[in-house]
PDB file of N, CA and C in Angstrom:
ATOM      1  N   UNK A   1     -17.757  15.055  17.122  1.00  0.00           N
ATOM      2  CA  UNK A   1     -16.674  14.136  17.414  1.00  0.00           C
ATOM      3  C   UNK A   1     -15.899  13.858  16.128  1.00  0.00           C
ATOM      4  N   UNK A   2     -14.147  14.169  16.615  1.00  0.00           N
ATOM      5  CA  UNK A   2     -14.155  13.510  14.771  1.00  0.00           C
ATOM      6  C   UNK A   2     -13.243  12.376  14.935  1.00  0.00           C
ATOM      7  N   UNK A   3     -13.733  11.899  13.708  1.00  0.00           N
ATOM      8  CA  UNK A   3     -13.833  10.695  13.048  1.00  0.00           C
ATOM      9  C   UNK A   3     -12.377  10.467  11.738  1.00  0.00           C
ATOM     10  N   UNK A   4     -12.157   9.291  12.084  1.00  0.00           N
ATOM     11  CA  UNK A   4     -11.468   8.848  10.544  1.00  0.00           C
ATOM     12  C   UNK A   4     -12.068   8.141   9.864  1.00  0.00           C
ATOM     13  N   UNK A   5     -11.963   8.839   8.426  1.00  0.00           N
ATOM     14  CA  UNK A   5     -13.067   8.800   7.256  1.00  0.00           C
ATOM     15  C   UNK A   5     -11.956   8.097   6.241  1.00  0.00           C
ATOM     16  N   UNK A   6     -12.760   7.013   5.438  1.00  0.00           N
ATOM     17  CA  UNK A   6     -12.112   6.487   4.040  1.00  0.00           C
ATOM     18  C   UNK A   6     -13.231   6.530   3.383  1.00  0.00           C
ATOM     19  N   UNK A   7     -12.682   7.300   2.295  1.00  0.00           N
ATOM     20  CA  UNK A   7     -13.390   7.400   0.908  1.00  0.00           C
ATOM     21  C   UNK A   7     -12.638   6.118  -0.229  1.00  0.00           C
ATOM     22  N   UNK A   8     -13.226   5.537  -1.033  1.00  0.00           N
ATOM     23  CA  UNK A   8     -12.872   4.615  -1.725  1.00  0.00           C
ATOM     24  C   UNK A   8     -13.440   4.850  -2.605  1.00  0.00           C
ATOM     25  N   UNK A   9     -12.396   5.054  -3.968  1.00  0.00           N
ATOM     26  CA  UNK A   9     -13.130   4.984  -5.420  1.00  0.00           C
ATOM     27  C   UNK A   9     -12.576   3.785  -6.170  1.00  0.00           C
ATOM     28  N   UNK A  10     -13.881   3.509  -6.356  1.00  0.00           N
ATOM     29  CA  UNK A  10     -13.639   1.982  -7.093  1.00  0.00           C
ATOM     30  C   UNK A  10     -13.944   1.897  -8.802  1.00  0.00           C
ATOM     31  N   UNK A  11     -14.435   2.805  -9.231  1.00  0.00           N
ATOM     32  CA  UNK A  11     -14.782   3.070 -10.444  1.00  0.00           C
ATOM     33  C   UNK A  11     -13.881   3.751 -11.791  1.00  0.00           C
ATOM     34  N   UNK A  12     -13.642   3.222 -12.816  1.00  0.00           N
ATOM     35  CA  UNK A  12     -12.890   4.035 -13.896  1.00  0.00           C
ATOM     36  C   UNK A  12     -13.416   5.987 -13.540  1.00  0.00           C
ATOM     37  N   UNK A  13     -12.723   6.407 -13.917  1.00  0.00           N
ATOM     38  CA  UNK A  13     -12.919   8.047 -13.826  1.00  0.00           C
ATOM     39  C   UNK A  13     -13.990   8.576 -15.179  1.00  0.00           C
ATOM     40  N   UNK A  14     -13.921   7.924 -15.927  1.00  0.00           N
ATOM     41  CA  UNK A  14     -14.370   8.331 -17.422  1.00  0.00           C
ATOM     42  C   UNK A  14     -16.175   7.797 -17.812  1.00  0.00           C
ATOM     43  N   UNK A  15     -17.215   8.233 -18.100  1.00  0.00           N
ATOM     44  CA  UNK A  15     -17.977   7.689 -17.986  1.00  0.00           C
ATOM     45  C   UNK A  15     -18.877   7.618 -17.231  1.00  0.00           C
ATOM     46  N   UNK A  16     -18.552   7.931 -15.995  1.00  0.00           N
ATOM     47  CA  UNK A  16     -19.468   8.337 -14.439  1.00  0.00           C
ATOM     48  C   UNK A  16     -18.804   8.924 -13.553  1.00  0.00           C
ATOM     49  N   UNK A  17     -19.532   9.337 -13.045  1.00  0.00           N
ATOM     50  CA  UNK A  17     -19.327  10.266 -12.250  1.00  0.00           C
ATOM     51  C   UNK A  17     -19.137  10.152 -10.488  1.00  0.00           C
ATOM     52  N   UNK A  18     -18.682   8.626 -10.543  1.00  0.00           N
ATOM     53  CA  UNK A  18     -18.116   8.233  -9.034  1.00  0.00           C
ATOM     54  C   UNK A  18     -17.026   8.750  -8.425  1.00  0.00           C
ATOM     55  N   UNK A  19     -16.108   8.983  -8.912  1.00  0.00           N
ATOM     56  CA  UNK A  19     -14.842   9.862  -8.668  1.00  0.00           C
ATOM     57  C   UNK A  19     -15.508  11.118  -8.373  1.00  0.00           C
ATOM     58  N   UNK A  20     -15.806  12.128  -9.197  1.00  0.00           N
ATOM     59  CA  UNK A  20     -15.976  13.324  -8.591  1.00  0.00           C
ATOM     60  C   UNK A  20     -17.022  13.321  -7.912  1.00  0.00           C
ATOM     61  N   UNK A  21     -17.912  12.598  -7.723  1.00  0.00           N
ATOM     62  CA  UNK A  21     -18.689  12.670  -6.722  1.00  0.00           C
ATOM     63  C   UNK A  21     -17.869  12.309  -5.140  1.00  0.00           C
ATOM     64  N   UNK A  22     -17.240  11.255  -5.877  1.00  0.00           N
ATOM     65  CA  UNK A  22     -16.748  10.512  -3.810  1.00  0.00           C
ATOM     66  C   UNK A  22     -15.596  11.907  -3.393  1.00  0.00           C
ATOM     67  N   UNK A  23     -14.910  12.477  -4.505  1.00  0.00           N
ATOM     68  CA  UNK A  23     -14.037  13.402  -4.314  1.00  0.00           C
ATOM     69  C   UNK A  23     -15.003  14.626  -3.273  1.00  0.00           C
ATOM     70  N   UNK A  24     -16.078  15.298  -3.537  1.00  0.00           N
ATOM     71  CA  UNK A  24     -17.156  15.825  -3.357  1.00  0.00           C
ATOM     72  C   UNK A  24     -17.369  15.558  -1.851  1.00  0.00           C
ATOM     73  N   UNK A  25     -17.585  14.241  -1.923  1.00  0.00           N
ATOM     74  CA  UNK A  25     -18.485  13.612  -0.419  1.00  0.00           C
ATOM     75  C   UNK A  25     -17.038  14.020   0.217  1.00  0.00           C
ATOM     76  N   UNK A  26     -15.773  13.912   0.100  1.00  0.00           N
ATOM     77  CA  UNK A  26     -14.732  13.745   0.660  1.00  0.00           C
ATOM     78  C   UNK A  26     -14.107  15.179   1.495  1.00  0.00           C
ATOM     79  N   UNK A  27     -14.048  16.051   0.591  1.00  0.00           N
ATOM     80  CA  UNK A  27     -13.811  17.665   0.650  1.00  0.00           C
ATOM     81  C   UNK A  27     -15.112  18.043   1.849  1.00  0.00           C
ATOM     82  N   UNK A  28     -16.629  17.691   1.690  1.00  0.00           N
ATOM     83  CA  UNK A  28     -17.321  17.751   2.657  1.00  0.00           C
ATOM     84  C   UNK A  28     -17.148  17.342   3.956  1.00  0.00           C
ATOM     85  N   UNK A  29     -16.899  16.272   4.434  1.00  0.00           N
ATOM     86  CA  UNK A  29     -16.541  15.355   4.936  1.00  0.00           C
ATOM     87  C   UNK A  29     -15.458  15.957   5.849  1.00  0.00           C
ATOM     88  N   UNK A  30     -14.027  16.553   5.154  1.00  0.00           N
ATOM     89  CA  UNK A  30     -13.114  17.065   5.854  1.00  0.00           C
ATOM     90  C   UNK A  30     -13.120  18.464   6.104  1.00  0.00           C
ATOM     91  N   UNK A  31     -14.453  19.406   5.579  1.00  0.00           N
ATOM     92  CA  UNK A  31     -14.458  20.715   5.930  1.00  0.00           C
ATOM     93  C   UNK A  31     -15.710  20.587   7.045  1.00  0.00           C
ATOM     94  N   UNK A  32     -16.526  19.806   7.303  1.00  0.00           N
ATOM     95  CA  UNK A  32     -17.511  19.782   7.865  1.00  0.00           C
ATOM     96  C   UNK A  32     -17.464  20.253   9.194  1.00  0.00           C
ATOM     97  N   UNK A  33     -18.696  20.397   9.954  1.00  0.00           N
ATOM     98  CA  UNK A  33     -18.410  21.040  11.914  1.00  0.00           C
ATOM     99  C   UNK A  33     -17.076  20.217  12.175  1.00  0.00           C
ATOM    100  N   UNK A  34     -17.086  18.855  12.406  1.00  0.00           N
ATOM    101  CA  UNK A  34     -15.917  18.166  12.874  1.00  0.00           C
ATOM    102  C   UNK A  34     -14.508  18.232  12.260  1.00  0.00           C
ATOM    103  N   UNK A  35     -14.359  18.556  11.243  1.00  0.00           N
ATOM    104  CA  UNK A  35     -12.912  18.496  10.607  1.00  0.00           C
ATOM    105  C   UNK A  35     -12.310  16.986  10.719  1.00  0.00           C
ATOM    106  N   UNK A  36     -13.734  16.209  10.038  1.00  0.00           N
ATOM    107  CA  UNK A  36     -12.921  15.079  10.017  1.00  0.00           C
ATOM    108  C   UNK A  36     -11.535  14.467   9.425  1.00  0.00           C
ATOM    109  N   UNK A  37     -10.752  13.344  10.031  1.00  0.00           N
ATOM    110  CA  UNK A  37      -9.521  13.021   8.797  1.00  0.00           C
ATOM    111  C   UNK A  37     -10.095  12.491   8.013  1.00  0.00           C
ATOM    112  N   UNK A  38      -9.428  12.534   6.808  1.00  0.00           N
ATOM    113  CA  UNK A  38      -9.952  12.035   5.593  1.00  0.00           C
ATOM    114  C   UNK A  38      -9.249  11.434   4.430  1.00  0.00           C
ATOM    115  N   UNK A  39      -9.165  10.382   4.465  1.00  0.00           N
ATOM    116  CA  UNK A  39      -8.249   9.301   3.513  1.00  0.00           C
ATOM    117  C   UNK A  39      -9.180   9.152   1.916  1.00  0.00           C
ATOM    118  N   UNK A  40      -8.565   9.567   0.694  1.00  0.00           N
ATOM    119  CA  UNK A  40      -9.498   9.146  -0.307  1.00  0.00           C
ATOM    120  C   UNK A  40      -8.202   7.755  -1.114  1.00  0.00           C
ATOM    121  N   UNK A  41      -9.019   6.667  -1.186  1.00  0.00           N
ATOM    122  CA  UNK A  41      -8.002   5.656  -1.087  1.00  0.00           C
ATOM    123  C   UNK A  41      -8.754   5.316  -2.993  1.00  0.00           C
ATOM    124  N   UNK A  42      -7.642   5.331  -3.839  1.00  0.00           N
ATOM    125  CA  UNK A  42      -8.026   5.216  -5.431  1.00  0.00           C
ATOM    126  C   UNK A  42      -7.987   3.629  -5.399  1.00  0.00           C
ATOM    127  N   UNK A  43      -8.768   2.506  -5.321  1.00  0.00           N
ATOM    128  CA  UNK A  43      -8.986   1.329  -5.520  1.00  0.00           C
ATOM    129  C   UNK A  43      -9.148   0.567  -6.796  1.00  0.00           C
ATOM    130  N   UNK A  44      -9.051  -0.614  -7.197  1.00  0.00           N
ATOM    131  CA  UNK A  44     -10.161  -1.169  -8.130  1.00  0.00           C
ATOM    132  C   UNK A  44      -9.725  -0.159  -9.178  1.00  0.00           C
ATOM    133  N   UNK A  45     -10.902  -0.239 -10.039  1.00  0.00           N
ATOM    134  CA  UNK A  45     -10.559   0.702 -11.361  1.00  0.00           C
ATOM    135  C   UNK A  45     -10.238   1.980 -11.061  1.00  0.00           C
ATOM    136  N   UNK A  46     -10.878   2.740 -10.344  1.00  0.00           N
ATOM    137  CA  UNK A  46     -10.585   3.752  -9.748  1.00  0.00           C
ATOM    138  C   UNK A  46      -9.105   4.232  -9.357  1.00  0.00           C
ATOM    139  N   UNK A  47      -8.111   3.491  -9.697  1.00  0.00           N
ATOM    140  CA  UNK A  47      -6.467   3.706  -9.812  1.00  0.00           C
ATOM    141  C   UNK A  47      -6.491   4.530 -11.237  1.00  0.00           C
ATOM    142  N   UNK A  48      -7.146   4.242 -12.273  1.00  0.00           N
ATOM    143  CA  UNK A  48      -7.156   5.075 -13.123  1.00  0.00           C
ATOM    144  C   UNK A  48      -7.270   6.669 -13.012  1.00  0.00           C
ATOM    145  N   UNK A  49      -7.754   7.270 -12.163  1.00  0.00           N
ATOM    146  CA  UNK A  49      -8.334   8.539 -11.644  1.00  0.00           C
ATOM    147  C   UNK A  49      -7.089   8.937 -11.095  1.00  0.00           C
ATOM    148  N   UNK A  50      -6.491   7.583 -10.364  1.00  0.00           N
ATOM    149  CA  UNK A  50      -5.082   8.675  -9.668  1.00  0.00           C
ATOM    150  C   UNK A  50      -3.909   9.251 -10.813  1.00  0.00           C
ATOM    151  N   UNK A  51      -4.213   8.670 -11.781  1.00  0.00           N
ATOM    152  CA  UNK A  51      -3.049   8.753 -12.658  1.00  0.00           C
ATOM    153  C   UNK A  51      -2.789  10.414 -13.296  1.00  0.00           C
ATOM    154  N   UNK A  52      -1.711  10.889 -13.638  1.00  0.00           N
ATOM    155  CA  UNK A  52      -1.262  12.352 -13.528  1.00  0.00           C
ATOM    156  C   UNK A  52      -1.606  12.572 -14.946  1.00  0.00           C
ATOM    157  N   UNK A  53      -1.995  11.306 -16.177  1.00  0.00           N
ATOM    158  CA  UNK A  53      -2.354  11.591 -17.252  1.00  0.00           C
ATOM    159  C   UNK A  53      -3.995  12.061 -17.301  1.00  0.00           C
ATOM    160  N   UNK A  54      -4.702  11.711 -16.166  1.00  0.00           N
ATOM    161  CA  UNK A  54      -6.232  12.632 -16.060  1.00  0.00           C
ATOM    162  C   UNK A  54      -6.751  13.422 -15.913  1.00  0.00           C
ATOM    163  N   UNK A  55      -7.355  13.879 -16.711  1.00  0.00           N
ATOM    164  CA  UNK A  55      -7.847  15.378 -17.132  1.00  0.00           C
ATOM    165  C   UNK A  55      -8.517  15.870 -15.878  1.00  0.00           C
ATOM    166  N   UNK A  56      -8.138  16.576 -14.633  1.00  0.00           N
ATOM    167  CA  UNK A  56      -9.072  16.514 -13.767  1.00  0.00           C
ATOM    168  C   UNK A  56     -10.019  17.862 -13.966  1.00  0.00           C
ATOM    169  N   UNK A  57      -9.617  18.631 -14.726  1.00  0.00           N
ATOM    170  CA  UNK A  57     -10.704  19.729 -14.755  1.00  0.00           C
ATOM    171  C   UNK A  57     -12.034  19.215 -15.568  1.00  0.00           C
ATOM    172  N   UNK A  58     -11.784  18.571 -16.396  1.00  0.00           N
ATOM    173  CA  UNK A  58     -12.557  17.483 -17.414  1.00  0.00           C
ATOM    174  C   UNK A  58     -13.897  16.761 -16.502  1.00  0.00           C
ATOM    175  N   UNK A  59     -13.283  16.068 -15.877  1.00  0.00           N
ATOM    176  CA  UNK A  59     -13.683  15.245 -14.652  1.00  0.00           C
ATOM    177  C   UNK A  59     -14.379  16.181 -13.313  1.00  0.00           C
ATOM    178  N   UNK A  60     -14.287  17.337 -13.674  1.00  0.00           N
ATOM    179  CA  UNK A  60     -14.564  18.015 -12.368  1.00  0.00           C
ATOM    180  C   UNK A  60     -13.647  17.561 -11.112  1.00  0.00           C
ATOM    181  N   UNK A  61     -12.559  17.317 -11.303  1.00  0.00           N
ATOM    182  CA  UNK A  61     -11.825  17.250  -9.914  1.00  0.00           C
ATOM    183  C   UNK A  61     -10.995  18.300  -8.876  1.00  0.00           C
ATOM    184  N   UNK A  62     -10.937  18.956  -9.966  1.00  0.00           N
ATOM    185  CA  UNK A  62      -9.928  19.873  -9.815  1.00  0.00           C
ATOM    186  C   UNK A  62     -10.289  20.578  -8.613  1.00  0.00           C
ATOM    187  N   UNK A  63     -10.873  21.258  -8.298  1.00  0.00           N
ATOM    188  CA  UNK A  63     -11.550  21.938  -7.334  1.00  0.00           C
ATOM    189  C   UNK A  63     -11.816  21.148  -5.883  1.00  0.00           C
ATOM    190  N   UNK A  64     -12.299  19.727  -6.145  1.00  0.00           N
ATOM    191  CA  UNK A  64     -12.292  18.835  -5.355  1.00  0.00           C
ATOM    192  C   UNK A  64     -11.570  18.593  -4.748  1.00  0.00           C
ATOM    193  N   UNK A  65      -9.694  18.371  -5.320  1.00  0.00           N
ATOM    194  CA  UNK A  65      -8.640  18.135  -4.469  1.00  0.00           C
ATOM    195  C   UNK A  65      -8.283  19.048  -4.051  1.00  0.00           C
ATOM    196  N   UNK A  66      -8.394  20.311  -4.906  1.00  0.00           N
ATOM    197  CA  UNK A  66      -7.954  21.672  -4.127  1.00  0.00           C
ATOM    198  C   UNK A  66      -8.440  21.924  -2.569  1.00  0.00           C
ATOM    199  N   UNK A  67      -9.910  21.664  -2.361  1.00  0.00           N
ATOM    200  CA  UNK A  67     -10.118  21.939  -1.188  1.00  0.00           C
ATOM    201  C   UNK A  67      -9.830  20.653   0.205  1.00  0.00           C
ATOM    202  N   UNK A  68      -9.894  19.191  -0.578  1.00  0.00           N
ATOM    203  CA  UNK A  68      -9.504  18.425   0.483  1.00  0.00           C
ATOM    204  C   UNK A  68      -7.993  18.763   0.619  1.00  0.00           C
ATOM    205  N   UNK A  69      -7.190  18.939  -0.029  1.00  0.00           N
ATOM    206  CA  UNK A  69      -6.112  19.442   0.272  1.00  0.00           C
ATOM    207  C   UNK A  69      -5.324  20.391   0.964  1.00  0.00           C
ATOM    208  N   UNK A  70      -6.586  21.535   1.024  1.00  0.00           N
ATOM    209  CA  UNK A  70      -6.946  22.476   2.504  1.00  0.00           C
ATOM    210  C   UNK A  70      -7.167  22.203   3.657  1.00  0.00           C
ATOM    211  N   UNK A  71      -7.977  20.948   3.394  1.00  0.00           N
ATOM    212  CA  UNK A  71      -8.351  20.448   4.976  1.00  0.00           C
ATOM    213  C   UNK A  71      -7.324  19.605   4.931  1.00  0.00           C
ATOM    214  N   UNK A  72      -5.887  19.256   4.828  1.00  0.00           N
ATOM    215  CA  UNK A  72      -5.133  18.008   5.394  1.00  0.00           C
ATOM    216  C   UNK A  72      -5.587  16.772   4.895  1.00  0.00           C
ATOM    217  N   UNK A  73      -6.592  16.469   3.765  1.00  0.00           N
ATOM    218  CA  UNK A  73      -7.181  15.074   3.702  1.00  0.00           C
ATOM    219  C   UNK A  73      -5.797  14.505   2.667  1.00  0.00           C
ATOM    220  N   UNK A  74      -5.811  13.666   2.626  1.00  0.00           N
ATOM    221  CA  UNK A  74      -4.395  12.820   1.644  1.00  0.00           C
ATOM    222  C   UNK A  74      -5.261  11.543   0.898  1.00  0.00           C
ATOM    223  N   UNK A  75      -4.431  11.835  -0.318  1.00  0.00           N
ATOM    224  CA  UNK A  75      -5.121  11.125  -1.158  1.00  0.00           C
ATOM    225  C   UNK A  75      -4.163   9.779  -1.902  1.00  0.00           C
ATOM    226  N   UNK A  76      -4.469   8.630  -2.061  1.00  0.00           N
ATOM    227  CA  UNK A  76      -3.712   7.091  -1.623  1.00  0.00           C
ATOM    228  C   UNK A  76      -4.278   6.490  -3.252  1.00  0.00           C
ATOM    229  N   UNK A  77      -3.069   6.038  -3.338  1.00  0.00           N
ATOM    230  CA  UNK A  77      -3.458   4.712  -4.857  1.00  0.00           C
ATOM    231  C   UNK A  77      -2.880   3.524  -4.249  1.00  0.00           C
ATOM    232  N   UNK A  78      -4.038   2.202  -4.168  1.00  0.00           N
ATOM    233  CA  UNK A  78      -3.568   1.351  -3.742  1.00  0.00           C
ATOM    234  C   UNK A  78      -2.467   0.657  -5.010  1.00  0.00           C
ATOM    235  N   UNK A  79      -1.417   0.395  -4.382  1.00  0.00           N
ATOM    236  CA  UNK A  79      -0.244  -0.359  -5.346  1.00  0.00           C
ATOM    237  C   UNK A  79      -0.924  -1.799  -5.374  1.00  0.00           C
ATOM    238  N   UNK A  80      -1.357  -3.025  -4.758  1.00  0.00           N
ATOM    239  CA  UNK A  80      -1.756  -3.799  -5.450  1.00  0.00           C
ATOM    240  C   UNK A  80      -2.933  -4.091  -7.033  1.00  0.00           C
ATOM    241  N   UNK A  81      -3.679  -2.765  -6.734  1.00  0.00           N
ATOM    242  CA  UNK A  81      -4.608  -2.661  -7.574  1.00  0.00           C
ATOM    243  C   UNK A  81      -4.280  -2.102  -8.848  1.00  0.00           C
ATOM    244  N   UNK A  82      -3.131  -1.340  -8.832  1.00  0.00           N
ATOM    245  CA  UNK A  82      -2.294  -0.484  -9.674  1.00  0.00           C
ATOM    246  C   UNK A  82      -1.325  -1.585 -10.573  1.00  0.00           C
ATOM    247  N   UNK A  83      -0.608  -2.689  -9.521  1.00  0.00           N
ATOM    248  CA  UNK A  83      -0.621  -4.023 -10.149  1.00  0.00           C
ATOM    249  C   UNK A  83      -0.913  -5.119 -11.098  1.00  0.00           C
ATOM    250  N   UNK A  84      -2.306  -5.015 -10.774  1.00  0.00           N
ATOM    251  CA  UNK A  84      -3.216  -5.733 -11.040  1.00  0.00           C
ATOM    252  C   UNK A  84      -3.762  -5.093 -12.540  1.00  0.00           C
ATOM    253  N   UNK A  85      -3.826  -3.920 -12.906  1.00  0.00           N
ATOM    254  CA  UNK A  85      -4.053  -3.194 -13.877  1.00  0.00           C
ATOM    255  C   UNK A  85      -2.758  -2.890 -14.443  1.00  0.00           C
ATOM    256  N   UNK A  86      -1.681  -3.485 -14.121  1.00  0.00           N
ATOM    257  CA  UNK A  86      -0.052  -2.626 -15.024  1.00  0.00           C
ATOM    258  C   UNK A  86      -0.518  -0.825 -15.258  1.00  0.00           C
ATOM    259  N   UNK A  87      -0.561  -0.267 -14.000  1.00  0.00           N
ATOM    260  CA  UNK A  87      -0.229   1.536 -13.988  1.00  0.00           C
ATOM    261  C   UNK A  87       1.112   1.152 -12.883  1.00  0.00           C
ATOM    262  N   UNK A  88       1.939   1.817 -13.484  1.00  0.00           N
ATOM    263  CA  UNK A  88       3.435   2.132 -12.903  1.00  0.00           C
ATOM    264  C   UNK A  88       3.163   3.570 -12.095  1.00  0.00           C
ATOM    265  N   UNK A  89       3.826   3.318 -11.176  1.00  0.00           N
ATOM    266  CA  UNK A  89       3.938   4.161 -10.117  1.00  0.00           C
ATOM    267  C   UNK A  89       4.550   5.602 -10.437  1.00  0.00           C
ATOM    268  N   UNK A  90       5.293   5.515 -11.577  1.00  0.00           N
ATOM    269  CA  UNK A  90       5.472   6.517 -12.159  1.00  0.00           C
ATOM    270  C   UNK A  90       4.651   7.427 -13.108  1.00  0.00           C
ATOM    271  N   UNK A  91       3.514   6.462 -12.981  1.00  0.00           N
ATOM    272  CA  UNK A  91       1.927   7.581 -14.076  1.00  0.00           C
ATOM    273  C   UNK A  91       1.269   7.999 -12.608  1.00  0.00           C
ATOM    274  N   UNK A  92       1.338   7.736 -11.472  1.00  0.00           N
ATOM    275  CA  UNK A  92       0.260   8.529 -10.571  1.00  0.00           C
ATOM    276  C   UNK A  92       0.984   9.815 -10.004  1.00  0.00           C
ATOM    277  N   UNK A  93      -0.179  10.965 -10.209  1.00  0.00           N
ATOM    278  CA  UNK A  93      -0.232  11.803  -9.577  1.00  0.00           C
ATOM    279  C   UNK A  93       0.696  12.356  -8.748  1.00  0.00           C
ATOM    280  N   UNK A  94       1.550  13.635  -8.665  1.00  0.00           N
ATOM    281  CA  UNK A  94       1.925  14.131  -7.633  1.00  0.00           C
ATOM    282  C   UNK A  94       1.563  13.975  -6.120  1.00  0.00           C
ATOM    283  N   UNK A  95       0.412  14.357  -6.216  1.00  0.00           N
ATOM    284  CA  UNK A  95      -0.124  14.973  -4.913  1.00  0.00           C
ATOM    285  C   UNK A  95      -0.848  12.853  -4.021  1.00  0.00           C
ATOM    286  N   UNK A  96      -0.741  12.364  -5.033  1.00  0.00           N
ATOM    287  CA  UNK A  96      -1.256  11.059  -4.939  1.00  0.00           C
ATOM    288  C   UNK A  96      -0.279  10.102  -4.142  1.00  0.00           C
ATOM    289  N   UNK A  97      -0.171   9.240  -2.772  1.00  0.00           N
ATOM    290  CA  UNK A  97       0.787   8.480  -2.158  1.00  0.00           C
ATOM    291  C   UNK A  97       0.363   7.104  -3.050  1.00  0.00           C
ATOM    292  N   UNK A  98       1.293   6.179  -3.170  1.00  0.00           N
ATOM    293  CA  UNK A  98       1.195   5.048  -3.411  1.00  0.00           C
ATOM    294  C   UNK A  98       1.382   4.112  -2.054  1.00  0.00           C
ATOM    295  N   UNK A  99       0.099   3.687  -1.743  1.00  0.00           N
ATOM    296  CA  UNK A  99       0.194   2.455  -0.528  1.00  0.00           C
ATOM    297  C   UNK A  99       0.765   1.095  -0.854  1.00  0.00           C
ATOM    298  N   UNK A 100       1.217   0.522  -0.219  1.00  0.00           N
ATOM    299  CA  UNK A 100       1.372  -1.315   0.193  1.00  0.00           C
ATOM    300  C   UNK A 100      -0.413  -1.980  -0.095  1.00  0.00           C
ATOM    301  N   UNK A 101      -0.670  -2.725  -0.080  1.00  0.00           N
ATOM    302  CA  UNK A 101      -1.519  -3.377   0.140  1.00  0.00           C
ATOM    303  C   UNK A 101      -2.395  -3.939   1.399  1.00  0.00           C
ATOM    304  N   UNK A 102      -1.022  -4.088   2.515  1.00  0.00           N
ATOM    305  CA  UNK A 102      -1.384  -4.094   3.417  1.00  0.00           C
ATOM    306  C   UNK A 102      -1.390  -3.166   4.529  1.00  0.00           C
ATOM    307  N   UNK A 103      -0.469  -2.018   3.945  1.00  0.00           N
ATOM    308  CA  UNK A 103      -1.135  -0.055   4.344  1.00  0.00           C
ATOM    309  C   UNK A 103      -2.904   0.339   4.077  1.00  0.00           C
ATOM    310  N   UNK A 104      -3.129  -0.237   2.621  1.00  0.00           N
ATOM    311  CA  UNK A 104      -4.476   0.093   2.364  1.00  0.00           C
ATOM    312  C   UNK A 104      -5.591  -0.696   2.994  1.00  0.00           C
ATOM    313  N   UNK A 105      -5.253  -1.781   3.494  1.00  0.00           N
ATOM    314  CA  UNK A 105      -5.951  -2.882   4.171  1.00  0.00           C
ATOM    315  C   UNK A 105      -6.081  -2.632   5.666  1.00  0.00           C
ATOM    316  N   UNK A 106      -4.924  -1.777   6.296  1.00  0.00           N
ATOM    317  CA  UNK A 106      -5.192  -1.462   7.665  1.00  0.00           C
ATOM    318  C   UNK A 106      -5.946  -0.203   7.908  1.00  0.00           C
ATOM    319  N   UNK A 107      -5.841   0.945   6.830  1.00  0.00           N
ATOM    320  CA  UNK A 107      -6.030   2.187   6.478  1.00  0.00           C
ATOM    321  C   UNK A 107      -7.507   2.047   6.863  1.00  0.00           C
ATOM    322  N   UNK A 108      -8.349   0.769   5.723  1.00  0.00           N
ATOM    323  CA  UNK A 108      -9.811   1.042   5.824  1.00  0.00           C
ATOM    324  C   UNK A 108     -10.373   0.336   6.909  1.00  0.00           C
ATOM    325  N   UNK A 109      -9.563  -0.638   7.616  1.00  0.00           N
ATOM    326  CA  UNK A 109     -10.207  -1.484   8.776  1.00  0.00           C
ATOM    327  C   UNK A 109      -9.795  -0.498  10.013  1.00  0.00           C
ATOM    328  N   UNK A 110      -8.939   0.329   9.975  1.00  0.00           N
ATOM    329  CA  UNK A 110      -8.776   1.200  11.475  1.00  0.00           C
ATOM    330  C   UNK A 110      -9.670   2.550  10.791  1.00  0.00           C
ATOM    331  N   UNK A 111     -10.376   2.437  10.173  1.00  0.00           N
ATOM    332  CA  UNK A 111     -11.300   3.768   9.727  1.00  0.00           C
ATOM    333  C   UNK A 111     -12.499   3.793  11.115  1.00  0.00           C
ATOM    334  N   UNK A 112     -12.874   4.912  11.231  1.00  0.00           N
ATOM    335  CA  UNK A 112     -14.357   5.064  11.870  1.00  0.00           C
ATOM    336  C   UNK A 112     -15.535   4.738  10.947  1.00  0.00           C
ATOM    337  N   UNK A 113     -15.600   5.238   9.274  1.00  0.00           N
ATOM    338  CA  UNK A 113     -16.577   4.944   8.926  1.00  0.00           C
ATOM    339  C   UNK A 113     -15.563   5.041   7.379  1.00  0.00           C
ATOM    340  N   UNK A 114     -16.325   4.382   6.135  1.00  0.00           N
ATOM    341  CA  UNK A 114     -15.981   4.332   5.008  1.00  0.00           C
ATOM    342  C   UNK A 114     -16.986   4.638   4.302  1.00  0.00           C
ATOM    343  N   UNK A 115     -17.300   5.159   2.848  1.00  0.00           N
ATOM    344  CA  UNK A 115     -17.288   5.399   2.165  1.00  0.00           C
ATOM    345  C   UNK A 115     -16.991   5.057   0.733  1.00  0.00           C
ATOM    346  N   UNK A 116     -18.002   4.538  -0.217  1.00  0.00           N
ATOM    347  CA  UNK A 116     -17.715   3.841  -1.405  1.00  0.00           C
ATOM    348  C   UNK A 116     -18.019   4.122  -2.468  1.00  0.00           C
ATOM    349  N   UNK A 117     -17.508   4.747  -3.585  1.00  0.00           N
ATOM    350  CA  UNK A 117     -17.685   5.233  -4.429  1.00  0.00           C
ATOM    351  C   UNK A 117     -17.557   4.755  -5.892  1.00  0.00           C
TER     352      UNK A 117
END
């Protein structure tokens, strides 16, 4: 049966390894029997990771977005949290959407299951 999936990284990118791991769980997740949807929503510190100044091969990401990006999964920086830390919308990521607050707030409450990283 599939499911809508939120992945949430809440963690700086640098230092541990929550990002490429939730990136990981995420790419699984959307290649799996079901082809679940798959939202990876950059939260909390974890707005740092979305930013286009991060080394993602460094980080092991690279590969990670490559393939959720195969499966249709889309990948979200919440703008209040981005706020809250002064990152301008103009340091995230290409491939990265910038949400509302209350986009990212409906995003994870109309989810089937979440994911926290």
């Amino acid at each position: 049966m599939k499911r809508d999936v939120v992945v949430l990284l809440t963690r700086a990118p640098y230092g541990q390894v929550h990002i490429p791991e939730g990136l990981r769980a995420a790419r699984g997740v959307a290649a799996g029997f079901d082809m679940h949807d798959v939202t990876v929503i950059f939260t909390q510190d974890g707005v740092y990771g979305a930013r286009d100044a991060v080394d993602r091969d460094a980080l092991n990401m690279a590969g990670h977005v490559a393939d959720l990006a195969e499966q249709d999964g889309q990948m979200v920086a919440d703008g209040a949290a981005m706020a809250e830390r002064d990152v301008d919308e103009a340091e995230i990521a290409d491939d990265v959407m910038v949400w509302s607050d209350d986009r990212v707030t409906a995003r994870i409450r109309d989810a089937d299951r979440t994911l926290d990283f």
